[in-house]
PDB file of N, CA and C in Angstrom:
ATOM      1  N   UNK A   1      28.564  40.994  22.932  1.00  0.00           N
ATOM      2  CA  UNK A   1      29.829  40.538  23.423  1.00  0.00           C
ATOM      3  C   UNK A   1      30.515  39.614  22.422  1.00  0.00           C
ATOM      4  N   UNK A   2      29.800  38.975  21.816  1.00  0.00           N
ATOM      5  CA  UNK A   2      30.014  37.989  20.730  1.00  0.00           C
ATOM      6  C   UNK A   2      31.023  39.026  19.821  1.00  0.00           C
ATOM      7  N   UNK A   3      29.892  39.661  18.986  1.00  0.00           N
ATOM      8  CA  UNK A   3      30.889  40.284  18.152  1.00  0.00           C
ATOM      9  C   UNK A   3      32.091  41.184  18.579  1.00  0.00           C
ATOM     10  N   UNK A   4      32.339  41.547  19.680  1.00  0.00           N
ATOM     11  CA  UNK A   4      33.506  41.979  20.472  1.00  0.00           C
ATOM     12  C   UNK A   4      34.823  41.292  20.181  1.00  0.00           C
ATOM     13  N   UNK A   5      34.390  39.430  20.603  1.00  0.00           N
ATOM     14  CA  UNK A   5      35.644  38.923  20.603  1.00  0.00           C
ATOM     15  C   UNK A   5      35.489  38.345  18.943  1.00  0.00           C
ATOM     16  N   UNK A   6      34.755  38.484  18.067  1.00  0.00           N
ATOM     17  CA  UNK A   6      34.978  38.083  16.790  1.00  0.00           C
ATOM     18  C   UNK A   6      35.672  39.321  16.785  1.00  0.00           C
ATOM     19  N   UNK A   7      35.586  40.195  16.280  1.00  0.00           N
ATOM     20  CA  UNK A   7      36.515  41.389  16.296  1.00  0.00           C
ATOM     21  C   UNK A   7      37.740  41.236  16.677  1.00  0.00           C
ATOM     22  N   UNK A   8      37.933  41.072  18.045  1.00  0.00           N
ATOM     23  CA  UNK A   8      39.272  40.625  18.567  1.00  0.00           C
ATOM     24  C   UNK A   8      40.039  39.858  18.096  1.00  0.00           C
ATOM     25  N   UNK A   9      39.540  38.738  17.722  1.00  0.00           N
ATOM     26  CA  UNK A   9      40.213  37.531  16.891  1.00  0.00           C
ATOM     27  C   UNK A   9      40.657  38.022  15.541  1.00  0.00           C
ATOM     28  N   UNK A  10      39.917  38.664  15.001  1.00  0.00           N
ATOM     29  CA  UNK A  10      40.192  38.839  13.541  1.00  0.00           C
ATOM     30  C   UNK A  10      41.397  39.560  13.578  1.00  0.00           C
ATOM     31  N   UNK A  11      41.498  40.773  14.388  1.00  0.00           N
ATOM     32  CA  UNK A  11      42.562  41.599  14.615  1.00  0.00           C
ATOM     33  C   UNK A  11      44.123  40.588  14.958  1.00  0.00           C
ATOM     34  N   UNK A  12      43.557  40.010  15.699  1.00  0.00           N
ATOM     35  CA  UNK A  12      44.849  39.360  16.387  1.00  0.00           C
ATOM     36  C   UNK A  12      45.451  38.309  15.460  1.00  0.00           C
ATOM     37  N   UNK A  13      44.355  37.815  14.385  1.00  0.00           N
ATOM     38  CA  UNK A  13      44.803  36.755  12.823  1.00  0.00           C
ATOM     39  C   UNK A  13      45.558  37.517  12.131  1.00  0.00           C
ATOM     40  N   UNK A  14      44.953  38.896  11.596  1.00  0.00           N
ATOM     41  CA  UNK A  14      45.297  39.243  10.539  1.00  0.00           C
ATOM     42  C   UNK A  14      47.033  39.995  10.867  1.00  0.00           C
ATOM     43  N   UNK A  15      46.658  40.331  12.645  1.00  0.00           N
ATOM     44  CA  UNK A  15      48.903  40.500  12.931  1.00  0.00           C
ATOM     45  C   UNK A  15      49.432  39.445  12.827  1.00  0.00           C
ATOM     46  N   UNK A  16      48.810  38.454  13.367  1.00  0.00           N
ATOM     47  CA  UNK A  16      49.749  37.345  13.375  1.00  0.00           C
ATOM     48  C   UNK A  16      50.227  36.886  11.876  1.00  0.00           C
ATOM     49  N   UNK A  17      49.312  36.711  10.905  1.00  0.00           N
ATOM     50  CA  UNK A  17      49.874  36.643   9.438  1.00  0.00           C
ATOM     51  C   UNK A  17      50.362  37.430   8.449  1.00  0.00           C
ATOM     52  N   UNK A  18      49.979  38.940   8.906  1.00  0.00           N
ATOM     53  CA  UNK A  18      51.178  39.998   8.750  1.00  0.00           C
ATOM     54  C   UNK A  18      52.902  39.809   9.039  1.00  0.00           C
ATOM     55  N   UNK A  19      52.515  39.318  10.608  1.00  0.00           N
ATOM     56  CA  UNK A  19      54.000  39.126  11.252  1.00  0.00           C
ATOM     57  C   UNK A  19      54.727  38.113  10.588  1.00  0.00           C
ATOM     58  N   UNK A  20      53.993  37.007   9.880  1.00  0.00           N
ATOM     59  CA  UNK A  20      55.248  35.481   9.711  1.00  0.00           C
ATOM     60  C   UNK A  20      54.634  36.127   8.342  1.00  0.00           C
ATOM     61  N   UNK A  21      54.369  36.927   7.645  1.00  0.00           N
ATOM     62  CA  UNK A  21      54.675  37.190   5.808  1.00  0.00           C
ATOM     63  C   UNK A  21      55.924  37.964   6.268  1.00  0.00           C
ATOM     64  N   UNK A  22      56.039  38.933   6.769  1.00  0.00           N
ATOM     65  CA  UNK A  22      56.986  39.991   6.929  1.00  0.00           C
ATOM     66  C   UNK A  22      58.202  39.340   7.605  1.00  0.00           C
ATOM     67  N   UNK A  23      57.886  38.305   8.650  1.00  0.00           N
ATOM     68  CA  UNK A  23      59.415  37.590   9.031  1.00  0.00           C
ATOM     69  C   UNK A  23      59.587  36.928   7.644  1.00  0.00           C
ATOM     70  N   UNK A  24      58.969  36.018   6.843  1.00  0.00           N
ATOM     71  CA  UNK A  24      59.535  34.955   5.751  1.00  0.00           C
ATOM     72  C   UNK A  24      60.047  36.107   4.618  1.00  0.00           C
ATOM     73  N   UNK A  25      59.513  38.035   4.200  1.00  0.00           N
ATOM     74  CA  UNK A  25      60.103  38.585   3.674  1.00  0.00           C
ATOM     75  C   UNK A  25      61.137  39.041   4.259  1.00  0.00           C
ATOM     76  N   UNK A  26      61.599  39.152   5.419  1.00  0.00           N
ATOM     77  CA  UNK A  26      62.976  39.518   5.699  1.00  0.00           C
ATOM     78  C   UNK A  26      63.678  38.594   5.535  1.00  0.00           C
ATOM     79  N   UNK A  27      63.387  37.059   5.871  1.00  0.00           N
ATOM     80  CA  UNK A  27      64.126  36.226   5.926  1.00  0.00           C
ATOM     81  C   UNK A  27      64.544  35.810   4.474  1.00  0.00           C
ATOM     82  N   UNK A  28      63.882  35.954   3.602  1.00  0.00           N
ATOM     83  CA  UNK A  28      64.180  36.148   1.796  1.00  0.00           C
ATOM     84  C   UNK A  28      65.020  36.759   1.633  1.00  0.00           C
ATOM     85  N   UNK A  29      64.744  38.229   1.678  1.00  0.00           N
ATOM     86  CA  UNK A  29      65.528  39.574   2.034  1.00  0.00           C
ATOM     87  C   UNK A  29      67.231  39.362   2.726  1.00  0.00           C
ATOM     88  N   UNK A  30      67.332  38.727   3.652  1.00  0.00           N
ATOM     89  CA  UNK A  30      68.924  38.434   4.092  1.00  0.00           C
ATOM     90  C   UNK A  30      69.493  37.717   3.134  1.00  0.00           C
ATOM     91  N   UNK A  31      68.878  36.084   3.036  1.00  0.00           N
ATOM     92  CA  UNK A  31      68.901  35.091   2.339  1.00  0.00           C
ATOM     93  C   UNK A  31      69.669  35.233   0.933  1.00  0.00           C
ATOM     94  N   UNK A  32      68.369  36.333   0.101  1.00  0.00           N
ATOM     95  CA  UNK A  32      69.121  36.959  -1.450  1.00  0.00           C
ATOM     96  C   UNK A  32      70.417  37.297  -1.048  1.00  0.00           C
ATOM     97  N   UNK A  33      70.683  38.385  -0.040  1.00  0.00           N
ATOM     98  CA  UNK A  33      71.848  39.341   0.165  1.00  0.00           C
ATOM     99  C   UNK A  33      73.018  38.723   0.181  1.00  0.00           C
ATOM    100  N   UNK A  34      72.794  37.587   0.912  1.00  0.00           N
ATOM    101  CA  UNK A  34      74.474  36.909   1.217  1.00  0.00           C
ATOM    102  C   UNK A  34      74.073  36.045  -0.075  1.00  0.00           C
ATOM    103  N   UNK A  35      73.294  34.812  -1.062  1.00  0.00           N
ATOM    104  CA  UNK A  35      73.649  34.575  -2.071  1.00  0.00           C
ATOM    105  C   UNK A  35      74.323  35.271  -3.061  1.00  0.00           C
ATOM    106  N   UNK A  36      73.791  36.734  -3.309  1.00  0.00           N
ATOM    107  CA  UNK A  36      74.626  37.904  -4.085  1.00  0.00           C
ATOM    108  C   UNK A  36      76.024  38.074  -3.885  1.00  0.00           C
ATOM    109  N   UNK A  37      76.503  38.125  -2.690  1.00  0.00           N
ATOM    110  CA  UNK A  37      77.521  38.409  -1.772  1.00  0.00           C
ATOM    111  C   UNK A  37      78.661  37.592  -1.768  1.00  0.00           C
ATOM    112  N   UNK A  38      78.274  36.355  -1.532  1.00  0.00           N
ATOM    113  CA  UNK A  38      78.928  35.263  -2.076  1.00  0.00           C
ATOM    114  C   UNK A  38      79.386  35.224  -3.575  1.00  0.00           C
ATOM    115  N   UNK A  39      78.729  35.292  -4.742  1.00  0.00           N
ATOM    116  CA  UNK A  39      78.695  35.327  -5.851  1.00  0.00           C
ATOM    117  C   UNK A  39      80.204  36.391  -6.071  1.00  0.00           C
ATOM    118  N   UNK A  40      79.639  37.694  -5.439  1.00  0.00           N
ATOM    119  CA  UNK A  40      80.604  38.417  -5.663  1.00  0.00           C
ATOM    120  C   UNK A  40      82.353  38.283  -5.497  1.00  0.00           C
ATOM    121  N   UNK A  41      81.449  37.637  -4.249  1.00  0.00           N
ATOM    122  CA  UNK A  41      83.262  37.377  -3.513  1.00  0.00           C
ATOM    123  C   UNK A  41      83.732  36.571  -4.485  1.00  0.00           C
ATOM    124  N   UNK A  42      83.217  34.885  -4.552  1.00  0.00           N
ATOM    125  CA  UNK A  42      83.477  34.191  -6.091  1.00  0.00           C
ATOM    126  C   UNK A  42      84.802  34.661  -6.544  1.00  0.00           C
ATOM    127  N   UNK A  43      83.997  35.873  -7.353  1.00  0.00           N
ATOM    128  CA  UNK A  43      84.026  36.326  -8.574  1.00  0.00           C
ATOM    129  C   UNK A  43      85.416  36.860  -8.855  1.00  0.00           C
ATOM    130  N   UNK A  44      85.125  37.792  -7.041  1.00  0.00           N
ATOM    131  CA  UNK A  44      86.643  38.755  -7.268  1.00  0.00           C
ATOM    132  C   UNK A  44      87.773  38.595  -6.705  1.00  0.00           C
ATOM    133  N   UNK A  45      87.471  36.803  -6.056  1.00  0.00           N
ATOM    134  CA  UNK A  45      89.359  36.245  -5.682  1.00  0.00           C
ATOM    135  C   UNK A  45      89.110  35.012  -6.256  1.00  0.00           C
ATOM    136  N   UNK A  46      90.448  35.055  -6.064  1.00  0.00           N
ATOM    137  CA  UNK A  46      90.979  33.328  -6.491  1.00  0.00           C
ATOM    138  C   UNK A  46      90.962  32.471  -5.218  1.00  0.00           C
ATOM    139  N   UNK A  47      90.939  30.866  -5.655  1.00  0.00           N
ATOM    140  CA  UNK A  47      90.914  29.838  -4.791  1.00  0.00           C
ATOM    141  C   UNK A  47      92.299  30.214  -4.457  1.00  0.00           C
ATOM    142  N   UNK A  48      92.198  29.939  -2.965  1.00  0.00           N
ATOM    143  CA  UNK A  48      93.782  30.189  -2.260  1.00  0.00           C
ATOM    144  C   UNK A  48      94.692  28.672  -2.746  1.00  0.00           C
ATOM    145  N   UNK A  49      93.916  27.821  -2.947  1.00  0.00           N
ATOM    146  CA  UNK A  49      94.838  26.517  -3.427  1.00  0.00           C
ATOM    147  C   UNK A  49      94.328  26.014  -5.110  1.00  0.00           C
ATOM    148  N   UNK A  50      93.936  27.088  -6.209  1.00  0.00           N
ATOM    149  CA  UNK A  50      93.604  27.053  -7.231  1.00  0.00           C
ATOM    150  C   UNK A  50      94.511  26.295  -7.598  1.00  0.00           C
ATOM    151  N   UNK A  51      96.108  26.612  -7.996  1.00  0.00           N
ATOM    152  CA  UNK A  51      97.130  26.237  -8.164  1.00  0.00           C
ATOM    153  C   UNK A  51      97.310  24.535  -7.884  1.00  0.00           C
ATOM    154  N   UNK A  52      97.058  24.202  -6.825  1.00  0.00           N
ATOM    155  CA  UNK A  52      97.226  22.928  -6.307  1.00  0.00           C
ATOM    156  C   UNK A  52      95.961  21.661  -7.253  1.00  0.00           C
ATOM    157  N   UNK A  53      95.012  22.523  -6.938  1.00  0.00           N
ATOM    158  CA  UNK A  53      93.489  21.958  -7.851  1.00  0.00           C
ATOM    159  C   UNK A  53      93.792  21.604  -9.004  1.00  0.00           C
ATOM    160  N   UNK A  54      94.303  22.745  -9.720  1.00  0.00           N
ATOM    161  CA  UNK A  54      94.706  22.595 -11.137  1.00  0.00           C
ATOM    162  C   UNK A  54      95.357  21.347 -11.441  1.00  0.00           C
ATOM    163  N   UNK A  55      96.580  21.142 -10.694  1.00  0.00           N
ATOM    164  CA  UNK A  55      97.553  20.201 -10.910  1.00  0.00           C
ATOM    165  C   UNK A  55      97.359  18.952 -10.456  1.00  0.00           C
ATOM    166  N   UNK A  56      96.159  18.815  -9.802  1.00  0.00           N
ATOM    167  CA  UNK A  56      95.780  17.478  -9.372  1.00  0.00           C
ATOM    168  C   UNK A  56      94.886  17.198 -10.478  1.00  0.00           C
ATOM    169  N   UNK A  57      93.806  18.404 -11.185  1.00  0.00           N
ATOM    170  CA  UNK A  57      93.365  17.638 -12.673  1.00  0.00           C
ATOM    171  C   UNK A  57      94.419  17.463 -13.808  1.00  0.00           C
ATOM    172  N   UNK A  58      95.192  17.735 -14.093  1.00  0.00           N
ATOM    173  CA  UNK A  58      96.571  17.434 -14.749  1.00  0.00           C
ATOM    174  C   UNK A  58      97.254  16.356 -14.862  1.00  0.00           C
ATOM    175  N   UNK A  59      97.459  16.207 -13.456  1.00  0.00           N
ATOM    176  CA  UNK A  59      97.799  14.554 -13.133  1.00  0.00           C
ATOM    177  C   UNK A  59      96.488  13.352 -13.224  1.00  0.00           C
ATOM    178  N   UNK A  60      95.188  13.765 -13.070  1.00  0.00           N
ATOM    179  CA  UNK A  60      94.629  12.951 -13.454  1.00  0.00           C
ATOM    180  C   UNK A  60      94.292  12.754 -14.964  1.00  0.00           C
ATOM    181  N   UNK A  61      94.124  13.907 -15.817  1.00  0.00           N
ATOM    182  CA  UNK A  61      93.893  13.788 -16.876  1.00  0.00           C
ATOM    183  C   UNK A  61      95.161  12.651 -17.416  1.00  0.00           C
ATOM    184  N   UNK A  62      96.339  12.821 -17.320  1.00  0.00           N
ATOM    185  CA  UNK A  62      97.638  12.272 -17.658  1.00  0.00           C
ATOM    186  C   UNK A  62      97.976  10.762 -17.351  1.00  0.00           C
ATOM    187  N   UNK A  63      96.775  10.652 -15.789  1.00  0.00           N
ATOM    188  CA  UNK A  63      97.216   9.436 -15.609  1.00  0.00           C
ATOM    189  C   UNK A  63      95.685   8.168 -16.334  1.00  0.00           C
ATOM    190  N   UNK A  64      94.902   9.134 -16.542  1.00  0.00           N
ATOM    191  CA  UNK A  64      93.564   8.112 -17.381  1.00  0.00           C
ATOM    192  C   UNK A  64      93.872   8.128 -19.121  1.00  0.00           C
ATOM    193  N   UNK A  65      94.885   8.851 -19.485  1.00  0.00           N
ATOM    194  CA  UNK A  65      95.483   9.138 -20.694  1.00  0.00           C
ATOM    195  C   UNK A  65      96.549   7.907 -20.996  1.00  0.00           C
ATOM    196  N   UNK A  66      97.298   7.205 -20.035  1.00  0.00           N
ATOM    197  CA  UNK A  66      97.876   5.916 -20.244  1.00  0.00           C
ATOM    198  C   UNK A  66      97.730   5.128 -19.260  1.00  0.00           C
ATOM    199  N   UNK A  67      96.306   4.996 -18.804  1.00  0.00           N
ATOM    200  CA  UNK A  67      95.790   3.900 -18.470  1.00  0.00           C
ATOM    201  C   UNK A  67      95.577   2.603 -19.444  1.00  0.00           C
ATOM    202  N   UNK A  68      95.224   2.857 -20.623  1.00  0.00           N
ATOM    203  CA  UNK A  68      95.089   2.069 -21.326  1.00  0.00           C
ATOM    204  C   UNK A  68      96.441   1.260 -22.131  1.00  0.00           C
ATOM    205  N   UNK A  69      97.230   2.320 -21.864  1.00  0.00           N
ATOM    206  CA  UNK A  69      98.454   2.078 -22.686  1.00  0.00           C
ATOM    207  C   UNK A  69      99.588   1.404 -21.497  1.00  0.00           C
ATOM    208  N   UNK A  70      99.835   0.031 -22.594  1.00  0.00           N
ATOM    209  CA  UNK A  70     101.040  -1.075 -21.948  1.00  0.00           C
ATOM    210  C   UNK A  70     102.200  -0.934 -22.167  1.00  0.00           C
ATOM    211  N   UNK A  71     102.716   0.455 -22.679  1.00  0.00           N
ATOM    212  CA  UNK A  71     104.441   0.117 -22.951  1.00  0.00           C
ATOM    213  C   UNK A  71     104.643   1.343 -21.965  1.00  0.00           C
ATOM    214  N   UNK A  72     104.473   1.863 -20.472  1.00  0.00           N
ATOM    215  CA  UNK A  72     104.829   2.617 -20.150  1.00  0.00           C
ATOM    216  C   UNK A  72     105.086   1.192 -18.590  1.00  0.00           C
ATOM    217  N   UNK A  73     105.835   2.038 -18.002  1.00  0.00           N
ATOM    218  CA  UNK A  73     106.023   0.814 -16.539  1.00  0.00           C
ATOM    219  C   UNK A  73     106.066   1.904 -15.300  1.00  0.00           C
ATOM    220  N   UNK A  74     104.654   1.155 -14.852  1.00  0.00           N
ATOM    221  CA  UNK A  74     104.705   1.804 -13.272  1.00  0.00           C
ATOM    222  C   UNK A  74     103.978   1.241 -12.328  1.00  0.00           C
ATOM    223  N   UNK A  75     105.327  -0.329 -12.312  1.00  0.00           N
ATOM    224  CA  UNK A  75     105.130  -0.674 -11.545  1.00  0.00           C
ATOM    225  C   UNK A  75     106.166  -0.960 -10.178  1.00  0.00           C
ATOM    226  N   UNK A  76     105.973  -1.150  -8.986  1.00  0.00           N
ATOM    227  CA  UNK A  76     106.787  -1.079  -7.902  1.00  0.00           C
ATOM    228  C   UNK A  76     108.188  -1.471  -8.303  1.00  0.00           C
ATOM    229  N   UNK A  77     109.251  -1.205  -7.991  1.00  0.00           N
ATOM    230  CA  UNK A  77     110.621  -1.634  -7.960  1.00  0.00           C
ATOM    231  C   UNK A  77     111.172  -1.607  -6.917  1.00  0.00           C
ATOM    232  N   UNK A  78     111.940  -2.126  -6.202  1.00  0.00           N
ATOM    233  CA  UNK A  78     112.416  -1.823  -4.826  1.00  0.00           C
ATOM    234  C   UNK A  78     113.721  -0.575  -4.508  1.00  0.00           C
ATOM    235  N   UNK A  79     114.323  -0.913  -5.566  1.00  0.00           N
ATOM    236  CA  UNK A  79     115.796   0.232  -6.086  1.00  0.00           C
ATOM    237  C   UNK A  79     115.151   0.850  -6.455  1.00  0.00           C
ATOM    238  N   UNK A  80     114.001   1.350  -6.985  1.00  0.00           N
ATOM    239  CA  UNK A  80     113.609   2.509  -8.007  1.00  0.00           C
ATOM    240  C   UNK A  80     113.260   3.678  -7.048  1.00  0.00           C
ATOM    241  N   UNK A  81     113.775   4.621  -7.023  1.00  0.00           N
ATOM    242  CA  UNK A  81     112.947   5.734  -6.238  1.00  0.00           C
ATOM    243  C   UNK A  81     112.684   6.997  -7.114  1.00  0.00           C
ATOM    244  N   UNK A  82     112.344   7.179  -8.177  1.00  0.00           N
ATOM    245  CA  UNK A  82     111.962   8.149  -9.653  1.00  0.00           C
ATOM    246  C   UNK A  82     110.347   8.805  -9.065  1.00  0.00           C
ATOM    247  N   UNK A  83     110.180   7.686  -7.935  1.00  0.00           N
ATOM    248  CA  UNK A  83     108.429   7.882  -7.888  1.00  0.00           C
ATOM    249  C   UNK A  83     108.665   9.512  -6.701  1.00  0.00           C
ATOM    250  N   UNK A  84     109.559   9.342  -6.250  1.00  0.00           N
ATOM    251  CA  UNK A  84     110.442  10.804  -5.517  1.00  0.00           C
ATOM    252  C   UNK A  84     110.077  11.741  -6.318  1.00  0.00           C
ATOM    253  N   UNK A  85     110.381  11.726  -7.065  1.00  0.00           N
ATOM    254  CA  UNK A  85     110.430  13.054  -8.321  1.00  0.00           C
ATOM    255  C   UNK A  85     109.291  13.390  -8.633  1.00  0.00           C
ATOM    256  N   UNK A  86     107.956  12.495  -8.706  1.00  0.00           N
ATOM    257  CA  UNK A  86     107.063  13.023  -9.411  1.00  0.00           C
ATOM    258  C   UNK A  86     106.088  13.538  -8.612  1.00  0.00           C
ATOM    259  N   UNK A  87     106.433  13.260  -7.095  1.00  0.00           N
ATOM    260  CA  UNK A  87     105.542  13.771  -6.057  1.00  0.00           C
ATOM    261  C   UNK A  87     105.056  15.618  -6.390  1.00  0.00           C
ATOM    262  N   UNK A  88     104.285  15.909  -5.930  1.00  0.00           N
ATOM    263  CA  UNK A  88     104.558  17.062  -5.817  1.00  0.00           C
ATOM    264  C   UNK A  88     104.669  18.121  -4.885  1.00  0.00           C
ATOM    265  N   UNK A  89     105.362  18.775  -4.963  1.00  0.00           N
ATOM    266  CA  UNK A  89     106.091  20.010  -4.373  1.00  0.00           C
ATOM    267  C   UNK A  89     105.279  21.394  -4.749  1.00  0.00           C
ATOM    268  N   UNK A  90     105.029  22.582  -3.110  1.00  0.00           N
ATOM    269  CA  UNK A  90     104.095  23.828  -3.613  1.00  0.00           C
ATOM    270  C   UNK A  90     104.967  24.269  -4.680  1.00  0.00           C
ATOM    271  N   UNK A  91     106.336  24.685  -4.924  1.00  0.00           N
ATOM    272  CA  UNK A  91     106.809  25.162  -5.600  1.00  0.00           C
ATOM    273  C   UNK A  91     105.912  24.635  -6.929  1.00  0.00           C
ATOM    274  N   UNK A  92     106.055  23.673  -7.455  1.00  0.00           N
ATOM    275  CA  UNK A  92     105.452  22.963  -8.415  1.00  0.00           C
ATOM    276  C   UNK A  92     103.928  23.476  -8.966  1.00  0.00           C
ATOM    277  N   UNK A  93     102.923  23.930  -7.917  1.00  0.00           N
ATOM    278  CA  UNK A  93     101.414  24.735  -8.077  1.00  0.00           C
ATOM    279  C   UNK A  93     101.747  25.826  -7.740  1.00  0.00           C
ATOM    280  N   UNK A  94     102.263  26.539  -6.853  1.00  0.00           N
ATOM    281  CA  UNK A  94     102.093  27.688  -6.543  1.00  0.00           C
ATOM    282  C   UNK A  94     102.176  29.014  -7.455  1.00  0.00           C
ATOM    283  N   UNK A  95     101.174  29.790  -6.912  1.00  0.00           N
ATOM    284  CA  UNK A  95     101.472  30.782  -8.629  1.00  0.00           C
ATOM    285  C   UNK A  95     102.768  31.403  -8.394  1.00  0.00           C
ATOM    286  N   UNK A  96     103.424  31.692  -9.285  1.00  0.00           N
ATOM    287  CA  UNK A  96     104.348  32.986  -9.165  1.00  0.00           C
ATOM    288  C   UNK A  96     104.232  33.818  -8.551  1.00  0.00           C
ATOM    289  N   UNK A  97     105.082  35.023  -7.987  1.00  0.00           N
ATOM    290  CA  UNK A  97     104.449  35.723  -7.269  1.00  0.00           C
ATOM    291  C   UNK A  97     105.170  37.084  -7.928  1.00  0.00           C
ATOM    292  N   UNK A  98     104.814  38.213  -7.864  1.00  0.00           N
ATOM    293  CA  UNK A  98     105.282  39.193  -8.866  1.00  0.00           C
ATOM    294  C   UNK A  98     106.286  39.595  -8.203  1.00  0.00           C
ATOM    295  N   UNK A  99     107.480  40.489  -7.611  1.00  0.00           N
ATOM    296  CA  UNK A  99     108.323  41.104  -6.997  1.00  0.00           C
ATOM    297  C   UNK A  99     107.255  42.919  -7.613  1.00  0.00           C
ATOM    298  N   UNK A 100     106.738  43.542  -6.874  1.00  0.00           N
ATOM    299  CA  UNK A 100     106.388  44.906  -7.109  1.00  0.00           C
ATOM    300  C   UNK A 100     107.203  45.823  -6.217  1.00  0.00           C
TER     301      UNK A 100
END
């Protein structure tokens, strides 16, 4: 009887660690698929606000570019409203758009 349920047991180990190799390979298996997938997508559009991104490193590059430098003035004025102008506007990032 002994060796009956050693038998039994062994059987019932060796599914059970069949079963969680074969769940952790499927679960690999999905896992890869959508990393790939992703990648792809990446690859084959553009950021919907690329345009906007861009121009916010632009303005920063521009504004750590005369940080250091004292003959430019920007500082508050009360009459001054120029700071209007430099805001930006989508027109300003947005890509072109072709007429086809």
């Amino acid at each position: 009887m002994s060796a009956f349920l050693r038998r039994a047991a062994d059987i019932a180990h060796k599914t059970t660690v069949t079963g969680l190799f074969g769940l952790f390979g499927y679960g690999l298996y999905g896992l890869t698929n959508q990393v790939l997938e992703h990648q792809g997508f990446k690859s084959s559009q553009a950021h919907p606000q690329a345009g906007f991104i861009q121009m916010l490193r632009d303005k920063c590059a521009e504004e750590y570019a005369k940080y250091h430098d004292t003959g430019h003035r920007d500082w508050y004025d009360k009459d001054d409203d120029s700071y209007l102008k430099k805001l930006p506007r989508p027109r300003d990032y947005q890509e072109k758009k072709r007429n086809e």
